[in-house]
N, C-alpha and C. Protein backbone atom coordinates (compact mmCIF):
# COMPACT_ATOMS: atom_id res chain seq x y z
N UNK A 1 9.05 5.51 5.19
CA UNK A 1 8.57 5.14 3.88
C UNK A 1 7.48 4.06 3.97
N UNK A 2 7.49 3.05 4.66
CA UNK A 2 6.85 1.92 5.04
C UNK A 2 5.33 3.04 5.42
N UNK A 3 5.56 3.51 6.65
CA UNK A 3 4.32 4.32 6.49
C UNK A 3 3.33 5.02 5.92
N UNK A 4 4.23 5.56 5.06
CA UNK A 4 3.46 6.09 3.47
C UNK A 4 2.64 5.16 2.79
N UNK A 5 3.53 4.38 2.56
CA UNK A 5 3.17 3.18 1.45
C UNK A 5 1.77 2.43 2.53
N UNK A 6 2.07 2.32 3.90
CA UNK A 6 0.84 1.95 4.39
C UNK A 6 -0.69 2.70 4.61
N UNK A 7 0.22 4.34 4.60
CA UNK A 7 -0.88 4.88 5.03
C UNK A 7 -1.93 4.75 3.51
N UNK A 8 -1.03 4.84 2.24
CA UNK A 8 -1.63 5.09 1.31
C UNK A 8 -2.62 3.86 0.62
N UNK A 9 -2.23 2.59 1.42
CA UNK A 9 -3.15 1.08 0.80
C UNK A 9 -4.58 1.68 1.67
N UNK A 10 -3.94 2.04 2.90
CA UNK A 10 -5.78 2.23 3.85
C UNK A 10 -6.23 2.78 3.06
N UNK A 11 -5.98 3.99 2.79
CA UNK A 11 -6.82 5.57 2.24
C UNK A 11 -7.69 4.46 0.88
N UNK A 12 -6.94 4.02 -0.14
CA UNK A 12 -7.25 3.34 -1.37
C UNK A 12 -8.34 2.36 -1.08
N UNK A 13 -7.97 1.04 0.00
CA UNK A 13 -8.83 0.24 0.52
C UNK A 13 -10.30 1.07 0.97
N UNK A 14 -10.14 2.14 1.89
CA UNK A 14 -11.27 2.39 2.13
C UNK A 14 -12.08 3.37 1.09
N UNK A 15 -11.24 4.03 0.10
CA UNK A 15 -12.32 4.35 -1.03
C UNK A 15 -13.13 3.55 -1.59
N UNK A 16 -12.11 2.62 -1.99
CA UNK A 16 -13.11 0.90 -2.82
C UNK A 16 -14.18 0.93 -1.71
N UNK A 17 -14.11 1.06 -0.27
CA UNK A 17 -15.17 0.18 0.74
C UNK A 17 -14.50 -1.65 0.80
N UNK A 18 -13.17 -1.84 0.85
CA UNK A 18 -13.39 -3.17 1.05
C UNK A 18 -12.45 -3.23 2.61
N UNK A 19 -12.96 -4.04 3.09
CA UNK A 19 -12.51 -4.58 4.59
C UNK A 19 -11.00 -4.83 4.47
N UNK A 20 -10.37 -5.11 5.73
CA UNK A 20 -9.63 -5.44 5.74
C UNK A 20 -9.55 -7.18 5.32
N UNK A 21 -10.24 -7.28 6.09
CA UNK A 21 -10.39 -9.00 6.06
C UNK A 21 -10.88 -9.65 4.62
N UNK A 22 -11.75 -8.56 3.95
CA UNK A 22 -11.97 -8.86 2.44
C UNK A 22 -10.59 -8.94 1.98
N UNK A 23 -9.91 -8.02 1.96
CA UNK A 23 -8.90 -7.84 0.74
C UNK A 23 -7.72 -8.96 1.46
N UNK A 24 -7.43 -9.26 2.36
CA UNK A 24 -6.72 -10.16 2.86
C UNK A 24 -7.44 -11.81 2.21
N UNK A 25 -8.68 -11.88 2.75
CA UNK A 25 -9.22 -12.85 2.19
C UNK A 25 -8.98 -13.09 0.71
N UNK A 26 -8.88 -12.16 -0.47
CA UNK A 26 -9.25 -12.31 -1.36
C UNK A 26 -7.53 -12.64 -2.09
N UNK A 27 -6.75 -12.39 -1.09
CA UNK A 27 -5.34 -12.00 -1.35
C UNK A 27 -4.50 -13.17 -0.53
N UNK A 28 -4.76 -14.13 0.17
CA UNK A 28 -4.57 -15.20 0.68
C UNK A 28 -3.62 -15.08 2.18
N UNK A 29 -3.66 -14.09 2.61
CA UNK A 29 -3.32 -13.52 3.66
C UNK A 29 -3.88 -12.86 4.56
N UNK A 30 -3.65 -12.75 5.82
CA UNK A 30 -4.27 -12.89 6.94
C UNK A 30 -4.63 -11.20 7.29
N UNK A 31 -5.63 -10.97 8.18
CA UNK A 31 -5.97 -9.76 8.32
C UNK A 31 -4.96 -8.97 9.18
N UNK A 32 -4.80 -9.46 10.32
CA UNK A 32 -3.30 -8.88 10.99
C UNK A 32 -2.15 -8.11 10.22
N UNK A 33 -1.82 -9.37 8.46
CA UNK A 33 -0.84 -8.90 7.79
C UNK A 33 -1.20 -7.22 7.38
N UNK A 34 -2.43 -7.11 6.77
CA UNK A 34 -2.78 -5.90 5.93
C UNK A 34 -2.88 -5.39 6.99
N UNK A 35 -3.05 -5.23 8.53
CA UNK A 35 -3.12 -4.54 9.22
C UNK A 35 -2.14 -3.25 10.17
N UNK A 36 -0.87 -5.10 10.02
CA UNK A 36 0.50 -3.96 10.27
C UNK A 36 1.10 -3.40 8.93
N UNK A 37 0.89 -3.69 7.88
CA UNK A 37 0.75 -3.23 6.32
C UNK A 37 0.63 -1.36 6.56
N UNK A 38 -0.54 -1.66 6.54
CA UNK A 38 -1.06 -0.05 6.55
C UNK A 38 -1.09 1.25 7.86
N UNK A 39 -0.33 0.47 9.12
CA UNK A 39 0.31 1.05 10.30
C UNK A 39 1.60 1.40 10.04
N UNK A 40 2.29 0.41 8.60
CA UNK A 40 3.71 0.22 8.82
C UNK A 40 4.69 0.19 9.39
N UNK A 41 3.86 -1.23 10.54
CA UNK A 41 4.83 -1.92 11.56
C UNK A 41 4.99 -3.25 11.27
N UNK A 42 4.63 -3.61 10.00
CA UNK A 42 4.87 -4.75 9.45
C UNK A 42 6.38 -5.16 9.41
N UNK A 43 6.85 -6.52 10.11
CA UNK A 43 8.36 -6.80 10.40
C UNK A 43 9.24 -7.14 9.26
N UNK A 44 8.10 -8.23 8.37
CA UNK A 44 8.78 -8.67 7.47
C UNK A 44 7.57 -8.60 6.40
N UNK A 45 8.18 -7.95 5.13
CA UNK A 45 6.69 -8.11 3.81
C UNK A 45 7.75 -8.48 2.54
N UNK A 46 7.27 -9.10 2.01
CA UNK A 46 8.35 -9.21 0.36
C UNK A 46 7.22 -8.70 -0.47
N UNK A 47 8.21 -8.32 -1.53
CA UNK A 47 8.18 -7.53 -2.28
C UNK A 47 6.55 -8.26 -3.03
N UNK A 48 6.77 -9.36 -3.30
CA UNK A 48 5.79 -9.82 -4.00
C UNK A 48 4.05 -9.85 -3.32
N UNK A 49 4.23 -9.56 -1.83
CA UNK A 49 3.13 -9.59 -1.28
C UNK A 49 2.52 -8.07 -1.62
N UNK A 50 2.99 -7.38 -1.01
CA UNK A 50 2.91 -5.57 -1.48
C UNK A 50 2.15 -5.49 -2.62
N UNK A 51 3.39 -6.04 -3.96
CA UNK A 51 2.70 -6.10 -5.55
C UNK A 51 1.16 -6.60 -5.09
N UNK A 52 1.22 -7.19 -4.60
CA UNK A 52 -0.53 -8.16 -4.96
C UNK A 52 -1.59 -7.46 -4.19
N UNK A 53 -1.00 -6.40 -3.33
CA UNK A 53 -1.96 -5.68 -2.81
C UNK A 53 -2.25 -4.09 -3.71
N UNK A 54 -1.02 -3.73 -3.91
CA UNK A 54 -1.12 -2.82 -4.48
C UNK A 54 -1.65 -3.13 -6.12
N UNK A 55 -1.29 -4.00 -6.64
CA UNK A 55 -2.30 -4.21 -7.86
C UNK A 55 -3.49 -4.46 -7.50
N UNK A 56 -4.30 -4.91 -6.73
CA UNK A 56 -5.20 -5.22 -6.41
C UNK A 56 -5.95 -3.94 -6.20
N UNK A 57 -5.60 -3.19 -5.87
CA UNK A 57 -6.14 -1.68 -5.20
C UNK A 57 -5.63 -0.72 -6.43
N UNK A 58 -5.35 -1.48 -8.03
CA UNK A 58 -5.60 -0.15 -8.80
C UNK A 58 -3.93 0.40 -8.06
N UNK A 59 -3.09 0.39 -7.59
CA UNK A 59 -1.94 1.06 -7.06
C UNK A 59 -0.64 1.00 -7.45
N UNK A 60 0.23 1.63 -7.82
CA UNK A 60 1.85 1.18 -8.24
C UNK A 60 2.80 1.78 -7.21
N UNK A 61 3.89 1.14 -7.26
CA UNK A 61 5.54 1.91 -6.57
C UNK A 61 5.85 2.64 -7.44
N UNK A 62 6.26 3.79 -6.94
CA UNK A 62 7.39 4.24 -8.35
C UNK A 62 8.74 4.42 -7.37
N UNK A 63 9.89 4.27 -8.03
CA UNK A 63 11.02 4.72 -7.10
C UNK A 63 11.40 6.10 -8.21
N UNK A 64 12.61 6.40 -7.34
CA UNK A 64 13.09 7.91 -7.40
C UNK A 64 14.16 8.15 -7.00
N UNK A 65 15.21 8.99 -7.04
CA UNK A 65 16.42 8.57 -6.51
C UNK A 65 15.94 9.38 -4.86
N UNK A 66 16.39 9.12 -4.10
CA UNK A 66 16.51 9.64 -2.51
C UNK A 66 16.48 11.23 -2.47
N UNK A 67 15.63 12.08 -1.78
CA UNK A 67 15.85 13.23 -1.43
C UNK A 67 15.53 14.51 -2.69
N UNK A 68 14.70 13.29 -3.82
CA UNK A 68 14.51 14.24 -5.00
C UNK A 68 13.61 15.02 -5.18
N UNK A 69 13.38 16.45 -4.98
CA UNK A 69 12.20 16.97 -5.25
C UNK A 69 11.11 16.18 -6.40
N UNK A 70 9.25 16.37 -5.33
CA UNK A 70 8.77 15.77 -6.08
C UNK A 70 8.57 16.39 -7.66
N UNK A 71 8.12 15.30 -8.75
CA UNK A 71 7.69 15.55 -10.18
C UNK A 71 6.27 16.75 -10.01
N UNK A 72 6.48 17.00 -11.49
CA UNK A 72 5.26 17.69 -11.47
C UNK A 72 3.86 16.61 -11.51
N UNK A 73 4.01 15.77 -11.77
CA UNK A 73 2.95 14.52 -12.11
C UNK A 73 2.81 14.03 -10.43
N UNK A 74 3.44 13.74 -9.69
CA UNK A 74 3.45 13.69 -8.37
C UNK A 74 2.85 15.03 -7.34
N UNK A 75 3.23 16.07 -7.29
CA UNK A 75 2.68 17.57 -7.51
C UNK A 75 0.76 17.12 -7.75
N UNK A 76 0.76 17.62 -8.49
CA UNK A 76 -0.84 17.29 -9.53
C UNK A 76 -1.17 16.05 -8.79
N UNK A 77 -0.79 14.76 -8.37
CA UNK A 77 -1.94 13.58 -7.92
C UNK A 77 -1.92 14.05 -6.63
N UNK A 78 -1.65 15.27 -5.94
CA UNK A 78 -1.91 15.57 -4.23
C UNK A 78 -2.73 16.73 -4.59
């Protein structure tokens, strides 16, 4: 899951065109962080850091219960 969620900040980050080191910079955290972020080998992230990236990038969580086929609205944004 971590991977998803990482692979999906890169993909977003690099549509905008912003660096890693921009959006870290701009986000008060270090480039390394967004780096194992979007590898999702990041050890430790709270919740509140994520939020500030993913708002930042236009992005939301949604949860779901475990193992649920996706929505049709989920469907349609792939």
């Amino acid at each position: 899951m971590l991977f998803e969620i990482g692979e999906n900040i890169r993909k977003e980050r690099k549509r905008q065109k912003i660096s890693q080191g921009s959006l870290a910079k701009t986000l008060g955290m270090s480039r390394s962080t967004i780096s194992q972020i979007e590898s999702g080998i990041v050890q430790d992230i709270g919740i509140r850091k994520l939020i500030r990236i993913l708002d930042h990038l236009g992005l939301e969580l949604r949860i779901r219960p475990a193992g649920a086929p996706p929505t049709l609205d989920e469907l349609k944004e792939q």
